[in-house]
Protein backbone atom coordinates (compact mmCIF):
# COMPACT_ATOMS: atom_id res chain seq x y z
CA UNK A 1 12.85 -5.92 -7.56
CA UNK A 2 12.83 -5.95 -11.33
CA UNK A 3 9.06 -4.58 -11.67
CA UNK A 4 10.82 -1.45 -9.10
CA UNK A 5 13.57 -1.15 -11.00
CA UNK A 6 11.31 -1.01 -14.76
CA UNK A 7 9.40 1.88 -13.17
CA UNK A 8 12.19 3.72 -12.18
CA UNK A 9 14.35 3.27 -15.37
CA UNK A 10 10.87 4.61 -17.64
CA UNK A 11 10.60 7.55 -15.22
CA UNK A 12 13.53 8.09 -16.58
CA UNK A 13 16.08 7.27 -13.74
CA UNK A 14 19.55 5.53 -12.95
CA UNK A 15 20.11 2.41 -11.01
CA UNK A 16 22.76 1.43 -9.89
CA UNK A 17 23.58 -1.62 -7.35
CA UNK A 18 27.13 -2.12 -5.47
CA UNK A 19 27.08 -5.52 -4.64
CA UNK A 20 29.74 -8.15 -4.20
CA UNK A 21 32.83 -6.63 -5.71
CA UNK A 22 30.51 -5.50 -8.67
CA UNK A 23 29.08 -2.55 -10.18
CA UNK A 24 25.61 -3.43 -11.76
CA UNK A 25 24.18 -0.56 -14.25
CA UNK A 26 20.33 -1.47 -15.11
CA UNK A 27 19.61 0.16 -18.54
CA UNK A 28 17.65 -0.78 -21.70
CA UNK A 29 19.38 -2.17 -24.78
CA UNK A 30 17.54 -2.16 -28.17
CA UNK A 31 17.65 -5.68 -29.79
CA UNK A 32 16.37 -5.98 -33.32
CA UNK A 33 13.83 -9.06 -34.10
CA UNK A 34 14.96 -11.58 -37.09
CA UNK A 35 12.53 -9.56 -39.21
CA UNK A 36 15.36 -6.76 -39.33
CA UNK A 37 12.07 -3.90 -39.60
CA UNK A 38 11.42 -3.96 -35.88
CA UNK A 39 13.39 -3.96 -32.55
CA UNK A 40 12.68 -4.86 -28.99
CA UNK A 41 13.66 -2.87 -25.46
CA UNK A 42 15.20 -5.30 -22.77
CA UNK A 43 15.68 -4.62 -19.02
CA UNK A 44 20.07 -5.11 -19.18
CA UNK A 45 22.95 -5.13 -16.66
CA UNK A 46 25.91 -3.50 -17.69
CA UNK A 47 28.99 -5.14 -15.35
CA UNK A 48 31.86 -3.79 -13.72
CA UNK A 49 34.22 -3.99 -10.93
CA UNK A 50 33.97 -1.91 -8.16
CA UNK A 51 37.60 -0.68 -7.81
CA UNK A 52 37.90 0.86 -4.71
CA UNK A 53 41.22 2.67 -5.01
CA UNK A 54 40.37 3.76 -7.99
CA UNK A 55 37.14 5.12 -6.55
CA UNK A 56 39.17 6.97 -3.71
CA UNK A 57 41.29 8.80 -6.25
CA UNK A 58 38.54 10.00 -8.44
CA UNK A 59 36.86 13.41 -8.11
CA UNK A 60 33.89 13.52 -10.07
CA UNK A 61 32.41 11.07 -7.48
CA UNK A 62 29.98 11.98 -5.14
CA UNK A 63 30.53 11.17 -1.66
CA UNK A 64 27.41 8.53 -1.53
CA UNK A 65 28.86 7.34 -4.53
CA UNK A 66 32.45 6.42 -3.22
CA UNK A 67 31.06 5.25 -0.39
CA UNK A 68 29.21 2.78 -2.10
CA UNK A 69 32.49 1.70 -4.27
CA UNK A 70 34.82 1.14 -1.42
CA UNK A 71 32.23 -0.78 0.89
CA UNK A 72 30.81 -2.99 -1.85
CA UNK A 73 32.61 -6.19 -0.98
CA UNK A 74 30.46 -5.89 2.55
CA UNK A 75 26.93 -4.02 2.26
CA UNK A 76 25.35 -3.71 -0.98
CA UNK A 77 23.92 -0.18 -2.09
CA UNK A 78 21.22 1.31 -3.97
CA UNK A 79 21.55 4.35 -5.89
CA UNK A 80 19.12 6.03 -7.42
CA UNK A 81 20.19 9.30 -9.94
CA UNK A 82 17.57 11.63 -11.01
CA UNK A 83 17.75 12.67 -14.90
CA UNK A 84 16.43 16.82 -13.88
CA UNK A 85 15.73 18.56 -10.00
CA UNK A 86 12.53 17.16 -8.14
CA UNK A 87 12.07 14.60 -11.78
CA UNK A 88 11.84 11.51 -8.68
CA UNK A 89 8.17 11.10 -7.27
CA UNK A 90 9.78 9.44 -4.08
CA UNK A 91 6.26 9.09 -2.64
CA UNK A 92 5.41 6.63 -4.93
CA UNK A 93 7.74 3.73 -3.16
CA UNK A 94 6.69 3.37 -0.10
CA UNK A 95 10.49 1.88 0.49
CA UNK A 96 11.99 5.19 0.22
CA UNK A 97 10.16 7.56 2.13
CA UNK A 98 9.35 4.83 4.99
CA UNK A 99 6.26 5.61 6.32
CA UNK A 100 5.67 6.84 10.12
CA UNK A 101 5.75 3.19 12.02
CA UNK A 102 2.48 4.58 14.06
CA UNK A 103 0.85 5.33 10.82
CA UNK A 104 0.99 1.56 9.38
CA UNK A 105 -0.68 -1.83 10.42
CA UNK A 106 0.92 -4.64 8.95
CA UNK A 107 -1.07 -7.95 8.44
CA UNK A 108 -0.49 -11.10 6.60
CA UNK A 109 -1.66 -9.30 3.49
CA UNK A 110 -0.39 -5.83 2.95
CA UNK A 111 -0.47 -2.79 5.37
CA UNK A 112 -2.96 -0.49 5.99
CA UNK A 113 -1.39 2.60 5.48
CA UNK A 114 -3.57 5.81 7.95
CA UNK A 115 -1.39 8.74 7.29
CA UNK A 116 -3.62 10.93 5.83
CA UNK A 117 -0.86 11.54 3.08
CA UNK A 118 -1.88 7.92 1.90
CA UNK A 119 -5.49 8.32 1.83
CA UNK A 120 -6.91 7.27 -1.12
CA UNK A 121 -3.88 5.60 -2.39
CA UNK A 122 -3.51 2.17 -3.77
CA UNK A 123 0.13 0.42 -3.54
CA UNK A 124 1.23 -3.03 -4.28
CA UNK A 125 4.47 -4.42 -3.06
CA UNK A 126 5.53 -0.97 -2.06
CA UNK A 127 4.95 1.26 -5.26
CA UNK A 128 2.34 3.14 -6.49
CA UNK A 129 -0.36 2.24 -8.64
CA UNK A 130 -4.06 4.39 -7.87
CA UNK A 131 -5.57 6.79 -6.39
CA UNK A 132 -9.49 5.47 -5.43
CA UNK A 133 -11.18 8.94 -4.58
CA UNK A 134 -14.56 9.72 -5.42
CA UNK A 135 -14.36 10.37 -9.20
CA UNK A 136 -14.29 6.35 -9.19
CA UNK A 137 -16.41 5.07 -6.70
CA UNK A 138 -16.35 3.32 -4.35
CA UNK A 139 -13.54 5.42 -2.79
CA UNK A 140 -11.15 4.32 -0.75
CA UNK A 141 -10.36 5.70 2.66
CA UNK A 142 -7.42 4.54 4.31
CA UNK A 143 -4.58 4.33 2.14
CA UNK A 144 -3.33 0.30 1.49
CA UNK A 145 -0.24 -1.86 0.40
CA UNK A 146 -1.19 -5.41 -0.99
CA UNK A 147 1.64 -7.92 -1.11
CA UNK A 148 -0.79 -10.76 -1.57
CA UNK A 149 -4.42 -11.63 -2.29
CA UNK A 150 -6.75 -13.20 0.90
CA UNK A 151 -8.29 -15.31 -2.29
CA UNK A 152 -5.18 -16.84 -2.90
CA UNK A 153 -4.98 -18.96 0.26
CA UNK A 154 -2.11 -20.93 -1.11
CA UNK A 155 0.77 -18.81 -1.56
CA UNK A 156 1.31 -15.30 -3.32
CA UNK A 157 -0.88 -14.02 -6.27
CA UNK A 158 0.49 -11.88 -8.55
CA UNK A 159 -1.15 -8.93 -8.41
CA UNK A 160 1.32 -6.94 -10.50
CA UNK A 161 2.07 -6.54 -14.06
CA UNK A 162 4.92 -5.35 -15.34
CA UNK A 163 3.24 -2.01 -16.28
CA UNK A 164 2.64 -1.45 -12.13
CA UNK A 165 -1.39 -1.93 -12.83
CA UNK A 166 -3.19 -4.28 -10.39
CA UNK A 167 -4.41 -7.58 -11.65
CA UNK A 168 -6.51 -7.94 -8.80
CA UNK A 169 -10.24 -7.81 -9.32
CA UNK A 170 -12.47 -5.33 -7.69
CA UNK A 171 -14.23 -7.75 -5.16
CA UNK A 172 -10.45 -8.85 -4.89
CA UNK A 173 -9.30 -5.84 -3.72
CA UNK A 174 -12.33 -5.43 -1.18
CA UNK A 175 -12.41 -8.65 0.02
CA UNK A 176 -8.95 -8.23 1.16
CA UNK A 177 -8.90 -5.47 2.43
CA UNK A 178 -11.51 -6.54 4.55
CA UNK A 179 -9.77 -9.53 5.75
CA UNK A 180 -7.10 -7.58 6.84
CA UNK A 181 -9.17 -5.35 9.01
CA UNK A 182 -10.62 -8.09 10.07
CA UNK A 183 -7.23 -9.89 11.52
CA UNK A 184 -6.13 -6.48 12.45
CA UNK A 185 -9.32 -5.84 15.10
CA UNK A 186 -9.30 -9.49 16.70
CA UNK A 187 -5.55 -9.26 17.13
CA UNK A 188 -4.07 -8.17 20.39
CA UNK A 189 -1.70 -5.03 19.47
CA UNK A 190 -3.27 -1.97 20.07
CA UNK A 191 -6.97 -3.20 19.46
CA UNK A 192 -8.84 -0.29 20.34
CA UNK A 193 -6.89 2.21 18.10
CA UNK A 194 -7.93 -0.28 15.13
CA UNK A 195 -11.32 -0.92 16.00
CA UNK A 196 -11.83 3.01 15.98
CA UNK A 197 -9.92 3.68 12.80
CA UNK A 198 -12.12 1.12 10.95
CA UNK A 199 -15.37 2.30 12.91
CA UNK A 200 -14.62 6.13 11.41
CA UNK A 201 -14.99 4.54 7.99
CA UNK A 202 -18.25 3.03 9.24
CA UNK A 203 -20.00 5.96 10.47
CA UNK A 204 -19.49 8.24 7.60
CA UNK A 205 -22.47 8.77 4.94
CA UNK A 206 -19.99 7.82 1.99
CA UNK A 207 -19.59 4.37 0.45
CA UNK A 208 -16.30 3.11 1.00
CA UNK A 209 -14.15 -0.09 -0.71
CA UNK A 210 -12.69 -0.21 2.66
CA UNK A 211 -16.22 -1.46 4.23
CA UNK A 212 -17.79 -2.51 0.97
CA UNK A 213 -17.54 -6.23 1.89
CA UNK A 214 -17.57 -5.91 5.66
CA UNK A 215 -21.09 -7.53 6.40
CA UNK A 216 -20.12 -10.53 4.74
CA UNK A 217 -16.52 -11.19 6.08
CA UNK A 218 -15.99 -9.47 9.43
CA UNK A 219 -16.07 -11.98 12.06
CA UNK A 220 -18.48 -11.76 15.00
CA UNK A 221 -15.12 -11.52 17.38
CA UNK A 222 -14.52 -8.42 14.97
CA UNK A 223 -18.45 -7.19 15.02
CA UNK A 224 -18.48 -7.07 18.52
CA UNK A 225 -15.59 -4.88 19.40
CA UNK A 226 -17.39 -2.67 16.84
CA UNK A 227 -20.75 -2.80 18.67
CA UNK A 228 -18.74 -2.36 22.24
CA UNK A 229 -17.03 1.01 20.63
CA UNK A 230 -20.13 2.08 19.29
CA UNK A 231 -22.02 2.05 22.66
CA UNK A 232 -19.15 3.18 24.08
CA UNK A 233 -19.29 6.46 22.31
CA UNK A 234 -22.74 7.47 22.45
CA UNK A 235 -25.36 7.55 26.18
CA UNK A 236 -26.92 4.78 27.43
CA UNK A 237 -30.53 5.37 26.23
CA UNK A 238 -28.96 5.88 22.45
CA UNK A 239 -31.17 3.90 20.07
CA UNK A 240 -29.25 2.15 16.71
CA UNK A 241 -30.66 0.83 14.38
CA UNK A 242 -29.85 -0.78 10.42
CA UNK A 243 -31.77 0.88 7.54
CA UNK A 244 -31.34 -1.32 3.99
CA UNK A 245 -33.06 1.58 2.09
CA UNK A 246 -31.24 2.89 -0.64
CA UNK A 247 -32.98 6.15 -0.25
CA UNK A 248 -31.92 6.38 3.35
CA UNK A 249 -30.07 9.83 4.57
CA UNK A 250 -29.83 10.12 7.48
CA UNK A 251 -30.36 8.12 10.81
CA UNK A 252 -32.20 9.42 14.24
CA UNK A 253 -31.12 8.53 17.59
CA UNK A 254 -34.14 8.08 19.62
CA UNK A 255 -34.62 7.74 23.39
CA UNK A 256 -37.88 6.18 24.79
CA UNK A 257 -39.56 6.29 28.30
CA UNK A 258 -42.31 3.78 29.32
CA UNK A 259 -44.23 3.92 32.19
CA UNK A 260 -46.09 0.65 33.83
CA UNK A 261 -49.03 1.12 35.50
CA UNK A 262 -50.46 -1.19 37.58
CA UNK A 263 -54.30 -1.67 38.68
């Protein structure tokens, strides 16, 4: 919550909860160091009540606004001002433009996000931090949102710093990502629309982070709903086969006939 509220206060926006008969006003307050040459910026509440009456009578309030007020001492409310017109990037928190539910596969993890307004896009705990295209190989399909690391098997990781820039570590991020696939296409829900998605990724020419580390932590329950798509989607006869060559372009699909003779 803090880290989400930082990034929204330096982008130059209001926050404001309603919460349990209070008004709480995040802002920064300038507190000079014993030195007396310097000062520092601290994240600050500013306190009030929420006075509903008085909130009913006043006209300068918007009607989200008195809303908020009078129903404090039951729900508690979120508003976000903007400082100018279109100044909020709402796109960038994934918790306020909420994501298509069809479009999102949630795992123990993070979510892999598929709308195609998501590709390339790196999120942690619901806000923005990259974009992986291919300026900064290897690119990343699928869009993602980590809330943990697979590394860290006992408990949460923090994989944010206070800046929004991901501590995790490159094989971190693709190992991850690969165990999520990986619990997504053994899982029950919706298997074959999974298995597919990742199998796209697969069968392009590109290097991807999203299948950078899938030889070495896909699961053979996982590989062979792969393989079983795979010959699904091509004829019987269709030969596959692996190529390690660096140099490799392209790859043939050859169908044999043999004929036995007999004497």
């Amino acid at each position: 919550m803090k880290v989400g509220i930082l990034a929204l206060l330096r982008d130059r926006m209001k926050v404001t909860y309603y919460t349990n008969r209070e008004i709480w006003e995040f802002c920064f307050h300038i507190y000079p160091l014993p030195d007396g040459t310097s000062a520092r910026k601290v994240l600050s509440v500013n306190l009030a009540s929420y006075a509903p009456r008085i909130a009913n009578r006043d006209p300068k309030l918007d009607d989200d606004i008195r809303t908020a007020r009078t129903g404090a001492h039951k729900h508690t409310t979120v508003i976000v001002d903007r400082a100018h017109p279109f100044d909020v990037g709402f796109e960038n928190f994934l918790f306020l433009v909420r994501p298509k539910s069809d479009e999102v596969l949630n795992t123990q993890w993070g979510s892999i996000l598929l709308g195609k307004d998501y590709h390339w896009k790196v999120f942690v705990k619901g806000m923005f931090v990259e974009k992986r295209g291919f300026l900064d190989p290897p690119a990343l399909y699928y869009g993602v949102n980590f809330l943990r690391s697979a590394l860290n098997r006992g408990g949460q990781s923090l994989i944010l710093n206070r800046d929004r820039q991901n501590l995790m570590t490159h094989g971190e991020v693709a190992s991850t990502i690969a165990e999520m696939w990986n619990s997504l296409m053994i899982g029950e829900t919706e298997g074959d629309k999974i298995v597919s998605a990742y199998l796209q990724i697969m069968l392009k020419e590109e290097e991807f982070l999203d299948t950078s580390m899938a030889e070495g932590l896909l699961s053979q329950k996982a590989a062979e709903k792969l393989l079983e798509q795979l010959k699904a989607m091509y004829p019987a006869d269709t030969f596959f086969y692996f190529d390690q060559e660096a140099t490799a372009s392209e790859v043939l699909h050859i169908s044999l006939s043999f004929s036995i003779w007999s004497f």
